[in-house]
Protein backbone atom coordinates (compact mmCIF):
# COMPACT_ATOMS: atom_id res chain seq x y z
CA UNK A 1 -16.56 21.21 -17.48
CA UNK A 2 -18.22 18.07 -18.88
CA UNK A 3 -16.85 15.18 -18.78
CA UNK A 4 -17.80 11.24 -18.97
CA UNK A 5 -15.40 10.25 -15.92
CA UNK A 6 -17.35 9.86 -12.56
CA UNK A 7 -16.69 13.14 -10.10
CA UNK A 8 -16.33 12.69 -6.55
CA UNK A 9 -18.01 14.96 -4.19
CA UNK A 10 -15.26 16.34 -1.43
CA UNK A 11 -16.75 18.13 1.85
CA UNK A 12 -14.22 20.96 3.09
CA UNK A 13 -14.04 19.39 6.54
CA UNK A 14 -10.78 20.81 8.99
CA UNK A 15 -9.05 17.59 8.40
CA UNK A 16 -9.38 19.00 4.23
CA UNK A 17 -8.92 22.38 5.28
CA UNK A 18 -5.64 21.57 7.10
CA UNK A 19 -4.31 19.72 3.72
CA UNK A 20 -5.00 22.33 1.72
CA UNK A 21 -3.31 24.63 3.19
CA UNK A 22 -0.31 22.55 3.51
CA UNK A 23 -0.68 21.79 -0.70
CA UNK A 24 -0.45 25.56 -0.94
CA UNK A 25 2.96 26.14 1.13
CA UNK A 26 3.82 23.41 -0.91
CA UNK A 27 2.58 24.21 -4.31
CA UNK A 28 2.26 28.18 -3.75
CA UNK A 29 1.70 28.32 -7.87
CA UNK A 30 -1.37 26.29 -7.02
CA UNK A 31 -2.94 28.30 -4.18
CA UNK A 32 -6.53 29.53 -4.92
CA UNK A 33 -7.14 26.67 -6.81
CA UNK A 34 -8.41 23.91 -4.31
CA UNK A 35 -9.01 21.54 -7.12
CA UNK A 36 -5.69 21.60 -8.36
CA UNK A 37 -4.28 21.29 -4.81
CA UNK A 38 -6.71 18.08 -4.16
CA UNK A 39 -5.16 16.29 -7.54
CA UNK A 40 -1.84 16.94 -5.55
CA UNK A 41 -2.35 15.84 -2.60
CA UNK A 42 -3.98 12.95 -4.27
CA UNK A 43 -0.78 12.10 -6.48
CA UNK A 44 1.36 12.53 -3.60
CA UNK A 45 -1.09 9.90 -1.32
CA UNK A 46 -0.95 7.77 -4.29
CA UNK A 47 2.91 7.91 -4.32
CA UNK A 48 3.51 7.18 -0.71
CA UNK A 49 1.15 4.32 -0.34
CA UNK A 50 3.09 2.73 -3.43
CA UNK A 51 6.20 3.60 -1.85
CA UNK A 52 4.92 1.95 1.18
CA UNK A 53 3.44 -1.11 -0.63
CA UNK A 54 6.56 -1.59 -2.10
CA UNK A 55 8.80 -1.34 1.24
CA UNK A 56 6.78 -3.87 2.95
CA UNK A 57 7.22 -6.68 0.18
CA UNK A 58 10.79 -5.75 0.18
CA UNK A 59 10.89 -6.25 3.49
CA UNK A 60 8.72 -9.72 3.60
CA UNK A 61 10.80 -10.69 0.84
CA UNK A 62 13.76 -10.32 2.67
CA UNK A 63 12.33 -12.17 5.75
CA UNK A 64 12.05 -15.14 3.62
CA UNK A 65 15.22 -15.24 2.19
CA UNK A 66 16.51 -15.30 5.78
CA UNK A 67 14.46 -18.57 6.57
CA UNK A 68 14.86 -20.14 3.03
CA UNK A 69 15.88 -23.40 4.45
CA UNK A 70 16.00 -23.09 7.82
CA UNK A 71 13.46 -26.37 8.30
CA UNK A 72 15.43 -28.77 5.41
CA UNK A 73 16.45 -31.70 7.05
CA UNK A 74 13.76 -31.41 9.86
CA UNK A 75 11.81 -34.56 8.79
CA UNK A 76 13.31 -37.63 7.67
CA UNK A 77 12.41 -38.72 4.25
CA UNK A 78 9.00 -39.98 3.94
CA UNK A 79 7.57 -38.46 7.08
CA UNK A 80 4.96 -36.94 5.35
CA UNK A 81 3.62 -40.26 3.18
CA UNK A 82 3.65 -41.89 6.79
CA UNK A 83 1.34 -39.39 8.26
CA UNK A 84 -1.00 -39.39 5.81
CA UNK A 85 -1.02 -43.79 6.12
CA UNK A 86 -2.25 -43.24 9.37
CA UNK A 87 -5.26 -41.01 8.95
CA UNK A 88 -9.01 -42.42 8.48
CA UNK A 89 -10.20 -42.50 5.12
């Protein structure tokens, strides 16, 4: 079918072999038609790595609220300033 989008070239390894047979217990509809299995497996990669992505912000997110603060009051007032006085120029 032409097209102008770029095509990707997919080996049937085991590894491939494995998934699609696992896309067609999952999508039986689907089963004889490798390329339609591939854009499902590929959707559902795509979904889990965003659902990932999105946990492990949540969770760094979280990790900072829980610290928010925990150093205020460490230094007195002008620490910083006085530091800096005492370096070379």
């Amino acid at each position: 079918m032409p097209t102008t989008k770029p095509r990707h070239a997919l080996t049937e390894t085991s590894e491939v072999s494995a998934a699609l047979e696992a896309a067609a217990r999952r999508w039986p509809e689907d089963r004889g038609e490798p390329n339609r299995l591939l854009r499902h497996l590929i959707e559902e990669g795509r979904r889990s790595i965003e659902a990932e992505a999105a946990s492990e912000q949540s969770d760094r997110l979280a990790v900072l609220a829980r610290v928010r603060g925990a150093y205020t009051g460490m230094y007195e007032p002008g620490y910083l300033a006085e530091l800096r006085e005492e370096w070379p120029e």
